[in-house]
N, C-alpha and C. Protein backbone atom coordinates (compact mmCIF):
# COMPACT_ATOMS: atom_id res chain seq x y z
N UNK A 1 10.67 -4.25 13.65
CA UNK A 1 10.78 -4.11 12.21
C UNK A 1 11.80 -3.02 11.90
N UNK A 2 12.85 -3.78 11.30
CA UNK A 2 14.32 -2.30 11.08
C UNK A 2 13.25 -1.25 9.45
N UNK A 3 13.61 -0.44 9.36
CA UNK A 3 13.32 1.05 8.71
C UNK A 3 13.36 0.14 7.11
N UNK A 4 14.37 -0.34 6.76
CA UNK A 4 14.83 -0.86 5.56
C UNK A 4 13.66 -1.98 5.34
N UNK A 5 12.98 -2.45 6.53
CA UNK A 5 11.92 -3.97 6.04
C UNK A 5 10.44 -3.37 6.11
N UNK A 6 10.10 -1.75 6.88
CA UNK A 6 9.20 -1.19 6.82
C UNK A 6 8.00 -1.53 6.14
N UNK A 7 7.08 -1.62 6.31
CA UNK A 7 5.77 -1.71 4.84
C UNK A 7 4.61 -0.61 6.06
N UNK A 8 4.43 -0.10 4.86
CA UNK A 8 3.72 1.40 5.20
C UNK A 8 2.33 1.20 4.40
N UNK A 9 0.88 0.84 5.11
CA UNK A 9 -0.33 1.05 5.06
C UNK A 9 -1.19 2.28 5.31
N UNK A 10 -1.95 2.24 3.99
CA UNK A 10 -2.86 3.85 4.19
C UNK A 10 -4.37 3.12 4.01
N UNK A 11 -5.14 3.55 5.53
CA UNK A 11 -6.31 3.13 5.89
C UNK A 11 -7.28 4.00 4.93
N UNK A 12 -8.22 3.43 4.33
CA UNK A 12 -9.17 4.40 3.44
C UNK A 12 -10.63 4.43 3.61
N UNK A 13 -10.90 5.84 3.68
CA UNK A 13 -12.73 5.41 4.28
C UNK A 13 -13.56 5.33 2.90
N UNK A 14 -14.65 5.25 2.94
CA UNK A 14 -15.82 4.77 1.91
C UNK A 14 -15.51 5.70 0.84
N UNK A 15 -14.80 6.85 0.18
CA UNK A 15 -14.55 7.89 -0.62
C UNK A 15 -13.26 7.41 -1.07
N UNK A 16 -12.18 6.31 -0.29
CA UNK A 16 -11.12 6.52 -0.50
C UNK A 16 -10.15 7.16 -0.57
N UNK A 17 -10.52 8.01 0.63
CA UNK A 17 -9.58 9.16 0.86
C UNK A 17 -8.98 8.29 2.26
N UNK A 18 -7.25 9.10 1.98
CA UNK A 18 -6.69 8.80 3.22
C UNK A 18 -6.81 9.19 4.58
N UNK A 19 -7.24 8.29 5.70
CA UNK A 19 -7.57 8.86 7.03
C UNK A 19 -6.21 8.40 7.99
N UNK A 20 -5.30 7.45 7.41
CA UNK A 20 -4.23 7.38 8.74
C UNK A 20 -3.23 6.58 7.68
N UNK A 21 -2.00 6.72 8.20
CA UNK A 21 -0.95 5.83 7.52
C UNK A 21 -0.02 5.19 8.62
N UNK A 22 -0.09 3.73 8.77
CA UNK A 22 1.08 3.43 9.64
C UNK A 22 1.83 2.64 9.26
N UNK A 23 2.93 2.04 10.09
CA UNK A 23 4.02 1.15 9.55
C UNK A 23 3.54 -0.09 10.31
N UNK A 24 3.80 -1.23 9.33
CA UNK A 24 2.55 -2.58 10.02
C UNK A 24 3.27 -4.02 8.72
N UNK A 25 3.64 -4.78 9.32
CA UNK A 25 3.88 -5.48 8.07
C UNK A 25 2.56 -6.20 7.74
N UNK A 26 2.60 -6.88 6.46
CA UNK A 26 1.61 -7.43 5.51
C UNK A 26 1.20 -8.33 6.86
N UNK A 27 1.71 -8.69 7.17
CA UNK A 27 1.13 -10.73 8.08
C UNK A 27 0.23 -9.76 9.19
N UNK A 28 0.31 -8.74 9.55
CA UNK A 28 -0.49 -7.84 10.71
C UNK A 28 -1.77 -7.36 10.10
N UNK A 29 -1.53 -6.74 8.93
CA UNK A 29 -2.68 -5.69 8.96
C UNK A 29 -3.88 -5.79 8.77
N UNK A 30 -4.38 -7.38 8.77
CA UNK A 30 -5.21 -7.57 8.39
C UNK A 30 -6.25 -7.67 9.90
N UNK A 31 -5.42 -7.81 10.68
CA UNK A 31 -5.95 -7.19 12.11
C UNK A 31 -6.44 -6.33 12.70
N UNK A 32 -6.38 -5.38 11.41
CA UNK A 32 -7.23 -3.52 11.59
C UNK A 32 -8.08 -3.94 11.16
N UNK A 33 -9.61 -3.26 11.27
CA UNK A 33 -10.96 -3.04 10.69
C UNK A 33 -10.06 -1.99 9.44
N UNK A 34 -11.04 -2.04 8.40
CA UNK A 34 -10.78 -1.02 7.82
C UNK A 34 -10.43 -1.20 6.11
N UNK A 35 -10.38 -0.75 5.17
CA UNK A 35 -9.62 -0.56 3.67
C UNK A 35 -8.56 -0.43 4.32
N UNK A 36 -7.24 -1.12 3.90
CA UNK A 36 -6.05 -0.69 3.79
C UNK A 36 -5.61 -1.22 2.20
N UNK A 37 -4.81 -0.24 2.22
CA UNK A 37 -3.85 -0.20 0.98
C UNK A 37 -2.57 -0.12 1.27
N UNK A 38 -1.14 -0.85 0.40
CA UNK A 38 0.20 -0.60 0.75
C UNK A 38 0.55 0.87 -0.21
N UNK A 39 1.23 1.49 0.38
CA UNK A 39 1.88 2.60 -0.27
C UNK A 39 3.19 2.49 0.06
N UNK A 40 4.08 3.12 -0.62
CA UNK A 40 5.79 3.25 -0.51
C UNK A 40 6.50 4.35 -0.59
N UNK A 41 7.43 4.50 -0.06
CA UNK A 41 8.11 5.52 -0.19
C UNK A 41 9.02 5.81 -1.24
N UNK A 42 9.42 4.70 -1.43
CA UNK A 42 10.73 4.77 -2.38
C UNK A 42 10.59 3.91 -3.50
N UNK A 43 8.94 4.10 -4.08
CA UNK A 43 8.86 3.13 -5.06
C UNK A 43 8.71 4.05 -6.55
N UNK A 44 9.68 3.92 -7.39
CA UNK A 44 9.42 5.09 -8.37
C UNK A 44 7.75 5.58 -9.96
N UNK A 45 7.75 6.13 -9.59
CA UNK A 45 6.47 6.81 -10.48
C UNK A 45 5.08 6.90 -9.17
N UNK A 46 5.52 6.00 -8.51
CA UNK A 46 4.61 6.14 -7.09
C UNK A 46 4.49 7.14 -6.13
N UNK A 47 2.97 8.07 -5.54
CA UNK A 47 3.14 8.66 -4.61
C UNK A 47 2.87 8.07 -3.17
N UNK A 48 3.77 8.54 -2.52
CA UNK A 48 3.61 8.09 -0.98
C UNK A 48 2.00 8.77 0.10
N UNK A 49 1.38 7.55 -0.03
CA UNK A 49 -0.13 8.37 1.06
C UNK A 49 0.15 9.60 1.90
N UNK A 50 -0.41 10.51 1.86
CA UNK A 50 -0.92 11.58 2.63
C UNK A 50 -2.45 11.67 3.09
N UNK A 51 -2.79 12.03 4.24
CA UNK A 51 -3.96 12.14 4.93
C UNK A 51 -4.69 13.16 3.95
N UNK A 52 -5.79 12.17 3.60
CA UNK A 52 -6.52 13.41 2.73
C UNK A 52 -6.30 12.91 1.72
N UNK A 53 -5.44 12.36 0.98
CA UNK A 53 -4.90 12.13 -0.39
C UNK A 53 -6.15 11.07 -1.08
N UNK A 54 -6.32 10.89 -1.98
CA UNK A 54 -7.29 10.22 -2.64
C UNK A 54 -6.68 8.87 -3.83
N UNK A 55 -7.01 7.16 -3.10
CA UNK A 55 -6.54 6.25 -3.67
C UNK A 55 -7.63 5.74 -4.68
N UNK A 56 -6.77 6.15 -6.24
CA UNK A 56 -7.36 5.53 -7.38
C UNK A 56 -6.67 4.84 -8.05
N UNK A 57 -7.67 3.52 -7.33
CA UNK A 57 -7.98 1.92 -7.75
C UNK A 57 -7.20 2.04 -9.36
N UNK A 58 -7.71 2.38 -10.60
CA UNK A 58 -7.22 2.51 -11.75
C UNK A 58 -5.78 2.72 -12.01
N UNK A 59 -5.34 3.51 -11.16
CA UNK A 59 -3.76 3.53 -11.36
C UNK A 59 -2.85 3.34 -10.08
N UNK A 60 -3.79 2.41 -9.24
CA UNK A 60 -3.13 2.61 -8.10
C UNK A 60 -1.98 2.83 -7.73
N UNK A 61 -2.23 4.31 -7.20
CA UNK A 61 -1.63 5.29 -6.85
C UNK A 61 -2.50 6.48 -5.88
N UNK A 62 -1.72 7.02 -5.18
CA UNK A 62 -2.77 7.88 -4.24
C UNK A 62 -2.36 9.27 -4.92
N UNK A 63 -3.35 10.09 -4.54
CA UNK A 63 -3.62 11.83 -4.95
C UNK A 63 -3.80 12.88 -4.11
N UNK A 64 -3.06 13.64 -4.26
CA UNK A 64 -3.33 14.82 -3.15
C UNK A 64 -4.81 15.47 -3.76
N UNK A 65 -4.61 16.13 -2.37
CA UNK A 65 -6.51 16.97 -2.30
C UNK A 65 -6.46 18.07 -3.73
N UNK A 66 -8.08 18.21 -4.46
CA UNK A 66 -7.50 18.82 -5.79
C UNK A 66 -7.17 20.59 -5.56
N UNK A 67 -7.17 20.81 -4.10
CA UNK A 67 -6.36 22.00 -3.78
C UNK A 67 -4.99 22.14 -4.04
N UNK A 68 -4.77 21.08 -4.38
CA UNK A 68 -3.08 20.68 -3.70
C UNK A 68 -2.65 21.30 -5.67
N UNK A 69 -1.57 22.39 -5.15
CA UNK A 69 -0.61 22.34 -6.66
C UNK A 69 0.52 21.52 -6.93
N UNK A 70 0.25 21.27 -8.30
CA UNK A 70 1.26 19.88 -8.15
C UNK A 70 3.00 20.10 -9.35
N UNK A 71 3.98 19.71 -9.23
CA UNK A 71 5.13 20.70 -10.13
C UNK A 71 4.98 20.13 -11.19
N UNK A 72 5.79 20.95 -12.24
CA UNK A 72 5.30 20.77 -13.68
C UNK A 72 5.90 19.21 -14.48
N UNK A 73 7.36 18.48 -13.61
CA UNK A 73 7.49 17.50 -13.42
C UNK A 73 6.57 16.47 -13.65
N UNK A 74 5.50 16.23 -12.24
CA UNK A 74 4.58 15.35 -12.00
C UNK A 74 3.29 15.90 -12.84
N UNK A 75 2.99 16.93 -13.44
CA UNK A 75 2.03 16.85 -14.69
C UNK A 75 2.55 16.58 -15.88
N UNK A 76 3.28 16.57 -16.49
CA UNK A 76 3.84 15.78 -17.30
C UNK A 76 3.59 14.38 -17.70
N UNK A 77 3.96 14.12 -16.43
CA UNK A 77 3.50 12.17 -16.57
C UNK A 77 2.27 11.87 -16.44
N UNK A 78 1.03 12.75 -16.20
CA UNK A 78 -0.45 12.58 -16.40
C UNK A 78 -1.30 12.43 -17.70
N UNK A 79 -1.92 11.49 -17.69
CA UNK A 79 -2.95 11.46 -18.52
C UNK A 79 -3.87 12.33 -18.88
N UNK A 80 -4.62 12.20 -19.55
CA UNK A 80 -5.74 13.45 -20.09
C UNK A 80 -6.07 13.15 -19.01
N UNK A 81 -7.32 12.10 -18.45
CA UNK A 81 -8.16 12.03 -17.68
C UNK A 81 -7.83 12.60 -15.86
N UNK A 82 -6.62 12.61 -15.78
CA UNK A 82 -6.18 13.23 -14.32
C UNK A 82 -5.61 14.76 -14.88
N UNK A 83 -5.26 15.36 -15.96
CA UNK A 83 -4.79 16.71 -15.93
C UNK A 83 -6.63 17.42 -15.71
N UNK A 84 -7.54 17.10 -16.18
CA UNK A 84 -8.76 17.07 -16.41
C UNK A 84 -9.23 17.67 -14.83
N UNK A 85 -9.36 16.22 -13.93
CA UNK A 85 -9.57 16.47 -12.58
C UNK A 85 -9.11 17.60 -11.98
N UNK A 86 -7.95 17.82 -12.34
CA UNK A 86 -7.28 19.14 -11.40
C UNK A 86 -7.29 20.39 -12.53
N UNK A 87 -8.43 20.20 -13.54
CA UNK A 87 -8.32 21.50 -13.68
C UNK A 87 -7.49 22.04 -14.97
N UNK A 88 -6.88 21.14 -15.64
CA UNK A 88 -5.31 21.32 -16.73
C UNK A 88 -6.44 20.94 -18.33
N UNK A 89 -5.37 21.61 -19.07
CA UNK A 89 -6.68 21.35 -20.38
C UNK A 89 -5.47 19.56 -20.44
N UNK A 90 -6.49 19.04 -21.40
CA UNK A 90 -6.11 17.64 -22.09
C UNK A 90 -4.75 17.85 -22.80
N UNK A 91 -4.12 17.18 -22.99
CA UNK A 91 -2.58 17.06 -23.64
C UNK A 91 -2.78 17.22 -24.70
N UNK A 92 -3.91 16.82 -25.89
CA UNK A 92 -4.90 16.72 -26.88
C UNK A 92 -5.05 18.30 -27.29
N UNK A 93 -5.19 18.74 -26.23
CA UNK A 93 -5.53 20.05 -26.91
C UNK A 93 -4.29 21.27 -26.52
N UNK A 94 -3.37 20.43 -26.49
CA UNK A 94 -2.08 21.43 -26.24
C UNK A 94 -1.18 21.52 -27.54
């Protein structure tokens, strides 16, 4: 598989947090036990899986751990309901 045809899967346990990410095309992966989800690298408004990161179904999209600080960039484009999670007052009340 050349780099450019890549498809990049993030395995998810019962919490939906990320436990492994590999490169696997679609016609394979169904050959793992496991949740998988596709994630991308170079797909825009999209974050790319990280171990640990947390995939929500609702906007699918994955999330870093709510330790993780995130730049003022990528809060921007958040909703009330995710500035909330990590801690940020509502846009509502800004």
């Amino acid at each position: 598989m050349e780099e450019k045809d890549a498809q990049y899967f993030a395995c998810l346990d019962e919490n939906n947090k990320v436990t492994t990410v590999i490169v696997c095309s679609s016609e394979e992966i169904h050959k793992f036990a496991g949740k998988w989800v596709e994630t991308f690298r170079d797909k825009p408004g999209k974050r790319f899986a990280g171990i640990n990161d947390t995939y929500e179904e609702q906007y699918d999209d994955f999330f870093p751990p709510l330790d993780w600080v995130p730049n003022e960039s990528l809060i921007a484009e958040w909703d009330d309901e995710l500035r909330v999670q990590y801690g940020l007052p509502p846009l509502s009340e800004q």
